[in-house]
PDB file of N, CA and C in Angstrom:
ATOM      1  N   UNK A   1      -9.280  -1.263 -21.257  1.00  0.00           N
ATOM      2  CA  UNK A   1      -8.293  -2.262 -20.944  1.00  0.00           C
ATOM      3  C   UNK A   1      -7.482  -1.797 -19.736  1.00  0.00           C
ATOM      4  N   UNK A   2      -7.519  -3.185 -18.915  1.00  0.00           N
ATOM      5  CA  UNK A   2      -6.660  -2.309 -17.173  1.00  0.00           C
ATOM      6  C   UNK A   2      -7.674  -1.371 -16.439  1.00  0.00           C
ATOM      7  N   UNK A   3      -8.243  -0.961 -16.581  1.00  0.00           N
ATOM      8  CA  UNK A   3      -9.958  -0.106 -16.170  1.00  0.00           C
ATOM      9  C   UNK A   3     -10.567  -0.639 -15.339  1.00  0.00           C
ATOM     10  N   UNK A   4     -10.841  -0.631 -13.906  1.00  0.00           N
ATOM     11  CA  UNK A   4     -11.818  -0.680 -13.391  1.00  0.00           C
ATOM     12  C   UNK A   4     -12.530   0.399 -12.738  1.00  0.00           C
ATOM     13  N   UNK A   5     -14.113   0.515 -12.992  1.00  0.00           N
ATOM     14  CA  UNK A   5     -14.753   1.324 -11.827  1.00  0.00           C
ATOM     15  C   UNK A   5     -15.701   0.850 -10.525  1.00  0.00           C
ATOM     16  N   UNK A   6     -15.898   1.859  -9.879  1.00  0.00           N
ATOM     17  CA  UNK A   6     -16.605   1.833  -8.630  1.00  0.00           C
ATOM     18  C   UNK A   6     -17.427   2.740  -8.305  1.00  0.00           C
ATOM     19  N   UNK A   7     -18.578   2.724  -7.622  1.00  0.00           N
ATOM     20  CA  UNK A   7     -19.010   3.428  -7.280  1.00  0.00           C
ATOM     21  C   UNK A   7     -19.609   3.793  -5.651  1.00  0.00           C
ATOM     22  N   UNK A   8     -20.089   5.420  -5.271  1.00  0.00           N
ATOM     23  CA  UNK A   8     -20.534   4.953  -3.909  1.00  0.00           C
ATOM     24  C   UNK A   8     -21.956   6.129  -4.266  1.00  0.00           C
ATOM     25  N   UNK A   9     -22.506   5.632  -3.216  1.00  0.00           N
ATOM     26  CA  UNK A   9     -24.047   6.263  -3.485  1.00  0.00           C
ATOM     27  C   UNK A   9     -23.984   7.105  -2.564  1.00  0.00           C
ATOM     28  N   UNK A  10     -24.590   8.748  -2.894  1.00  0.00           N
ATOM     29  CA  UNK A  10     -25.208   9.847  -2.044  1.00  0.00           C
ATOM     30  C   UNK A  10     -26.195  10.581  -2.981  1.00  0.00           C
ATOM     31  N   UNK A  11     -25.948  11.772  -2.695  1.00  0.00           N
ATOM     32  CA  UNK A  11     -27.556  12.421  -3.140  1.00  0.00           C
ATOM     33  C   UNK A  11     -26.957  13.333  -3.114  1.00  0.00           C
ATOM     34  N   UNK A  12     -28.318  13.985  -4.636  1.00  0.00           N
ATOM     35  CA  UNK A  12     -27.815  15.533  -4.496  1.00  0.00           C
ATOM     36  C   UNK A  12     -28.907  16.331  -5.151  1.00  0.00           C
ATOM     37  N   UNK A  13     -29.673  17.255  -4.318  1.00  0.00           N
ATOM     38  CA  UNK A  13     -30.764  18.097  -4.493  1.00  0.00           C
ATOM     39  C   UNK A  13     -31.826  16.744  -4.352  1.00  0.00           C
ATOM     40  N   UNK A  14     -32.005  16.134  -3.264  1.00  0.00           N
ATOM     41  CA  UNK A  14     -32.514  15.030  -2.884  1.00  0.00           C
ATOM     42  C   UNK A  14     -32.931  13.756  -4.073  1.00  0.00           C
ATOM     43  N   UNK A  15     -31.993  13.999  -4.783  1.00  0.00           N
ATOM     44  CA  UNK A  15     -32.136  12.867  -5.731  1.00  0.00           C
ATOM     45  C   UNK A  15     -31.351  11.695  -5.503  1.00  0.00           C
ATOM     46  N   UNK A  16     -31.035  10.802  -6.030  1.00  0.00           N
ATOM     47  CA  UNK A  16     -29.972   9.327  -5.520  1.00  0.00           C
ATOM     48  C   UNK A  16     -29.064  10.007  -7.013  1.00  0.00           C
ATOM     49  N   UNK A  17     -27.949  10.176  -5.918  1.00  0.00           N
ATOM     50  CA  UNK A  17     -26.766  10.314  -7.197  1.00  0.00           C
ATOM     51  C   UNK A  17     -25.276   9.222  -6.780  1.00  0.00           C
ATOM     52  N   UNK A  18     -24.634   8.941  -7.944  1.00  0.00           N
ATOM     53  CA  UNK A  18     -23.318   8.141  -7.885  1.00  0.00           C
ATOM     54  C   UNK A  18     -22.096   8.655  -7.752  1.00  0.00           C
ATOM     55  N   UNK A  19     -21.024   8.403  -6.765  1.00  0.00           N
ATOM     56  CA  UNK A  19     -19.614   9.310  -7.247  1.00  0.00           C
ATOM     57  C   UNK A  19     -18.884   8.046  -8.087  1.00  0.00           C
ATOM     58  N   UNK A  20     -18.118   8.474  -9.018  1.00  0.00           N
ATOM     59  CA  UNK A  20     -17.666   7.336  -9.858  1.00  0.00           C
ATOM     60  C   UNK A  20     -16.995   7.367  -9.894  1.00  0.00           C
ATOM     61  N   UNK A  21     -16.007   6.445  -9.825  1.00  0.00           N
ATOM     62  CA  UNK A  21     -14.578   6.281  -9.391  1.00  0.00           C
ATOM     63  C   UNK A  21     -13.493   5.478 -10.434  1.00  0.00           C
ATOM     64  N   UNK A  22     -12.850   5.732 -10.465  1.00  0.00           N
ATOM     65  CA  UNK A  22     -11.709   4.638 -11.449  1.00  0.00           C
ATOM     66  C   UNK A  22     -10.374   4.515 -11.405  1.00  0.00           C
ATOM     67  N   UNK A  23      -9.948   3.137 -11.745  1.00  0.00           N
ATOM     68  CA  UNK A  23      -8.651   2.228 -11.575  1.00  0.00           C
ATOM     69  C   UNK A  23      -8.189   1.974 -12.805  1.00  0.00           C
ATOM     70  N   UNK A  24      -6.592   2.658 -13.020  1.00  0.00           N
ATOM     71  CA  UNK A  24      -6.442   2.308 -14.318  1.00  0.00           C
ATOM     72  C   UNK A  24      -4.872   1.589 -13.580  1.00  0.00           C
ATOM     73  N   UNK A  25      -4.728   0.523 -14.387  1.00  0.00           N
ATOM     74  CA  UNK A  25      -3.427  -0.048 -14.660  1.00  0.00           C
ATOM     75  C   UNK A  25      -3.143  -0.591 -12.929  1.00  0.00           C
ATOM     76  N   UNK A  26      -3.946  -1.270 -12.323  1.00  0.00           N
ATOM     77  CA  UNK A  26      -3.717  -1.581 -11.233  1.00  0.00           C
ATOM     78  C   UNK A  26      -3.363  -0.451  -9.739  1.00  0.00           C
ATOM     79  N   UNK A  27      -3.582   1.031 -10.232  1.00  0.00           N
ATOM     80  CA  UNK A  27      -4.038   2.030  -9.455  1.00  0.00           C
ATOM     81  C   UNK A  27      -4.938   1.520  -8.503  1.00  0.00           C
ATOM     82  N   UNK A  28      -5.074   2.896  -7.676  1.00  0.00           N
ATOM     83  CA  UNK A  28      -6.234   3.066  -6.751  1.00  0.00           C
ATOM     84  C   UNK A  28      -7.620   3.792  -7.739  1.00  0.00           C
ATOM     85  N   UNK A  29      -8.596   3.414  -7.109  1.00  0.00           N
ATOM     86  CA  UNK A  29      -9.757   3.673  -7.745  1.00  0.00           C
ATOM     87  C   UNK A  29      -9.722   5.647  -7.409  1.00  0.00           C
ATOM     88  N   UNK A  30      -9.844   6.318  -8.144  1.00  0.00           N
ATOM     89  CA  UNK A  30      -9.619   7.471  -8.149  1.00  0.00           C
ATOM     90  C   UNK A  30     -10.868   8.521  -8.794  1.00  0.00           C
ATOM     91  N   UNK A  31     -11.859   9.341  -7.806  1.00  0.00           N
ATOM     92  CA  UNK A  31     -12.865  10.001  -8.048  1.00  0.00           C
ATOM     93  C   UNK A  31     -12.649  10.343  -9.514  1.00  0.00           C
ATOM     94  N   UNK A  32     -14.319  10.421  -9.928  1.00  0.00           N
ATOM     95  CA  UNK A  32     -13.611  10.790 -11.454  1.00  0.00           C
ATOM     96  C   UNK A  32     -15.083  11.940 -12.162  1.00  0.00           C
ATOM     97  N   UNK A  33     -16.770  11.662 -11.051  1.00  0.00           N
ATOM     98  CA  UNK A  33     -17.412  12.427 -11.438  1.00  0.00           C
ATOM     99  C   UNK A  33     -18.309  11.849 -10.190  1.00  0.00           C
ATOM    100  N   UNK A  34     -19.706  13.373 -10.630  1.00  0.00           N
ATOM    101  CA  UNK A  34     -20.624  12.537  -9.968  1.00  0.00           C
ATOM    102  C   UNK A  34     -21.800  12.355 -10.964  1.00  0.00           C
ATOM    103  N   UNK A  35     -23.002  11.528 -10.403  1.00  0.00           N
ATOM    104  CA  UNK A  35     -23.714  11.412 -11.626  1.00  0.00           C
ATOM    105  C   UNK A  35     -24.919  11.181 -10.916  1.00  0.00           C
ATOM    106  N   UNK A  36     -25.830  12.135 -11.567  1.00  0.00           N
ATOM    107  CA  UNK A  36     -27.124  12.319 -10.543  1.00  0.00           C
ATOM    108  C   UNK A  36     -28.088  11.605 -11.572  1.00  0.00           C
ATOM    109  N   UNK A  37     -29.044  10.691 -10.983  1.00  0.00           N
ATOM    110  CA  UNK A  37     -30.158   9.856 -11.714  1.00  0.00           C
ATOM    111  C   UNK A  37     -31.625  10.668 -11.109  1.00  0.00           C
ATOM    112  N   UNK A  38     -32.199  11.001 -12.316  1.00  0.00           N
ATOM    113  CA  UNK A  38     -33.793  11.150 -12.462  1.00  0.00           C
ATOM    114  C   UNK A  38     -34.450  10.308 -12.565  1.00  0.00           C
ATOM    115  N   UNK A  39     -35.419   9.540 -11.670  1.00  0.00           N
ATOM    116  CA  UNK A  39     -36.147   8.245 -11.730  1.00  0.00           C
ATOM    117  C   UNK A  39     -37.729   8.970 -12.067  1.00  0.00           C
ATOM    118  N   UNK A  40     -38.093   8.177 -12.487  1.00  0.00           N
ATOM    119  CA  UNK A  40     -39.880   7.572 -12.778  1.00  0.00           C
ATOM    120  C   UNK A  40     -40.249   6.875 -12.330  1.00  0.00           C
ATOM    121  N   UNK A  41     -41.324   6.581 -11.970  1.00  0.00           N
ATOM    122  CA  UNK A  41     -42.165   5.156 -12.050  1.00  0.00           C
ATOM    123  C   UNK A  41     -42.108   4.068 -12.731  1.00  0.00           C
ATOM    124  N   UNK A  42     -41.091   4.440 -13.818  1.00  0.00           N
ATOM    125  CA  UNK A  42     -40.900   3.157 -15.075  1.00  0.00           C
ATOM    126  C   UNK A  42     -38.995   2.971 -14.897  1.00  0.00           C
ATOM    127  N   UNK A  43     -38.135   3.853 -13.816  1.00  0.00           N
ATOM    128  CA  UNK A  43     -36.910   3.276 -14.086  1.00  0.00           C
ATOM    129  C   UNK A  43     -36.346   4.986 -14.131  1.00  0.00           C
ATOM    130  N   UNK A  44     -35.152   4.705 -14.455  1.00  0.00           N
ATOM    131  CA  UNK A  44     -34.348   5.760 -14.839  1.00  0.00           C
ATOM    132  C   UNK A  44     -34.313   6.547 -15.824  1.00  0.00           C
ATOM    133  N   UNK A  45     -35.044   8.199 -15.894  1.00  0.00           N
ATOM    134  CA  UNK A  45     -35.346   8.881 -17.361  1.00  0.00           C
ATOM    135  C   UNK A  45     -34.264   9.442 -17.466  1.00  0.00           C
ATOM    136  N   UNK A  46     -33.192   9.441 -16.794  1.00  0.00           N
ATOM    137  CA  UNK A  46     -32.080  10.543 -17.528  1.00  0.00           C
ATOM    138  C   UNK A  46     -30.749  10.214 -15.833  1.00  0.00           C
ATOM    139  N   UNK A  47     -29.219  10.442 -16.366  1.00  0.00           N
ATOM    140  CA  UNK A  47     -28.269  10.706 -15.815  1.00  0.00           C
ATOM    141  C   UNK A  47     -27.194  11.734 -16.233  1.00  0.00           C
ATOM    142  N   UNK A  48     -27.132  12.456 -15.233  1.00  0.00           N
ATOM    143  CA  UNK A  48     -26.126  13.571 -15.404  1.00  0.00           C
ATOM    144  C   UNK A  48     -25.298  13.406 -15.033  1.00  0.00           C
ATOM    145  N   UNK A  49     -24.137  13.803 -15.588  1.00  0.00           N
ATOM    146  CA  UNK A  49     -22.404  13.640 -15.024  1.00  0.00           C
ATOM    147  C   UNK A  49     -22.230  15.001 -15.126  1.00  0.00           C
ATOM    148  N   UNK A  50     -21.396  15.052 -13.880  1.00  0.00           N
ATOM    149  CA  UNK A  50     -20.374  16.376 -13.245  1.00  0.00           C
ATOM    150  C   UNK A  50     -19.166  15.744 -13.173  1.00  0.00           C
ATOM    151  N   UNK A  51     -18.123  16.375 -14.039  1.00  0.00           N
ATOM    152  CA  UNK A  51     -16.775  16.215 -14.375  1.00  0.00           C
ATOM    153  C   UNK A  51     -16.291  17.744 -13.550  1.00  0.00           C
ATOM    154  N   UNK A  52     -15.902  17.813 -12.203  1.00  0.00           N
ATOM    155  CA  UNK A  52     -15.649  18.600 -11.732  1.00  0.00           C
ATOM    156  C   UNK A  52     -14.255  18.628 -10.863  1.00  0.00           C
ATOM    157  N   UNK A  53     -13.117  18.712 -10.288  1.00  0.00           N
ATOM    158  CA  UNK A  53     -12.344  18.546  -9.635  1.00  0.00           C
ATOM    159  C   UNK A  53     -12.754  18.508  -8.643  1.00  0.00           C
ATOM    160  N   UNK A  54     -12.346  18.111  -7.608  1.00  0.00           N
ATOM    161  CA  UNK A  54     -12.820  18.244  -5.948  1.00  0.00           C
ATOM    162  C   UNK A  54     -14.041  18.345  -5.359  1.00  0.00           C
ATOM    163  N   UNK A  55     -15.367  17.736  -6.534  1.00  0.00           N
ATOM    164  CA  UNK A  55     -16.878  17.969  -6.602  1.00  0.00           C
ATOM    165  C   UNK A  55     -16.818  16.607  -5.492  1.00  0.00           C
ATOM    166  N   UNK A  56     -15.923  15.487  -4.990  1.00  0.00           N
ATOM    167  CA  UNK A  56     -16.276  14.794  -4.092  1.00  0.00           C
ATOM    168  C   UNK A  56     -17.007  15.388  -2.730  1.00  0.00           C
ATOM    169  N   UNK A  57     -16.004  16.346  -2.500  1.00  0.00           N
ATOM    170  CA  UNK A  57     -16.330  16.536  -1.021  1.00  0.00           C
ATOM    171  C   UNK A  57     -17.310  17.253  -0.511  1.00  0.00           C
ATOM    172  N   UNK A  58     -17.925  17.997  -2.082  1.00  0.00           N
ATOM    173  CA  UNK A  58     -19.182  18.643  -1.357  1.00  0.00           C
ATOM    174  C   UNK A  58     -20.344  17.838  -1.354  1.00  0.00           C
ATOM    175  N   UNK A  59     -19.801  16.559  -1.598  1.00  0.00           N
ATOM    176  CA  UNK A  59     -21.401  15.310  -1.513  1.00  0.00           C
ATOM    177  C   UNK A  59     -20.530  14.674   0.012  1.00  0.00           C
ATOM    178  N   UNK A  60     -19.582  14.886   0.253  1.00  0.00           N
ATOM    179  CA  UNK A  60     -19.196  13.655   1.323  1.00  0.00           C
ATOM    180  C   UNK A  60     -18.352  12.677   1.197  1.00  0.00           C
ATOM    181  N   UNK A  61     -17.912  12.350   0.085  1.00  0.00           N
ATOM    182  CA  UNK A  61     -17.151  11.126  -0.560  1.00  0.00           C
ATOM    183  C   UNK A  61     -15.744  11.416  -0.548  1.00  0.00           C
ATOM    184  N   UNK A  62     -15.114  10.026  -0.517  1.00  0.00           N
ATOM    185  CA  UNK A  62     -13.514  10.360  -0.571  1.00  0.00           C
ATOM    186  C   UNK A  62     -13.109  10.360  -1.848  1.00  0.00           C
ATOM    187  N   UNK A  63     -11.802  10.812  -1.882  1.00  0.00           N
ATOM    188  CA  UNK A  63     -11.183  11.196  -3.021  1.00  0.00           C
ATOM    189  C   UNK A  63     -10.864   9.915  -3.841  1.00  0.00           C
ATOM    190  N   UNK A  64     -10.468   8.856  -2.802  1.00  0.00           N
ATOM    191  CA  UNK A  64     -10.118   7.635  -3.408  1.00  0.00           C
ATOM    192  C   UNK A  64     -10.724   6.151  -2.718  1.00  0.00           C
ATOM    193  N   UNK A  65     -11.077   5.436  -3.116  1.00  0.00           N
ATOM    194  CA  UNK A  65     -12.209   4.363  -2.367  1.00  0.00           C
ATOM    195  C   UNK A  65     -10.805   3.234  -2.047  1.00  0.00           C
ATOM    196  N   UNK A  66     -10.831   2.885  -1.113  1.00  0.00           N
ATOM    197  CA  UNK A  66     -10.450   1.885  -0.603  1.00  0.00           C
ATOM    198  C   UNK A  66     -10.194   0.855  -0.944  1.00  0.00           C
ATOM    199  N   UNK A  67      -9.522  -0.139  -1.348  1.00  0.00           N
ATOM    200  CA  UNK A  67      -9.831  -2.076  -2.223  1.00  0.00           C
ATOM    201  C   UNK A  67     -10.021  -2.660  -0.851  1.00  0.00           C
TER     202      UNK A  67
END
């Protein structure tokens, strides 16, 4: 409730990974992990989240996304 997220796309260990972002209570959307996807041939077999502090900037991403 009041929650929104966002996301922006980079990579990591040449995989397609997400930084995920979130808005609580009419905030700014505020980094919150990153989350690396393992694909197949059939879709997505697995996602990992990194709950890390300041893990934005070693993918490239800002701390806080823009509206």
């Amino acid at each position: 409730r009041g929650t929104s997220f966002r996301f922006a796309s980079t990579r990591a260990n040449g995989q397609p990974a997400l930084g995920l972002y979130r808005r609580r209570n009419g905030d700014v959307h505020r980094f919150g992990q990153v989350q690396v996807l393992t694909l197949t041939e059939t879709g997505i077999a697995q996602i990992d989240g990194f709950h890390v502090s300041g893990l934005y900037a070693q993918f490239g991403l800002p701390a806080v996304l823009a509206d």
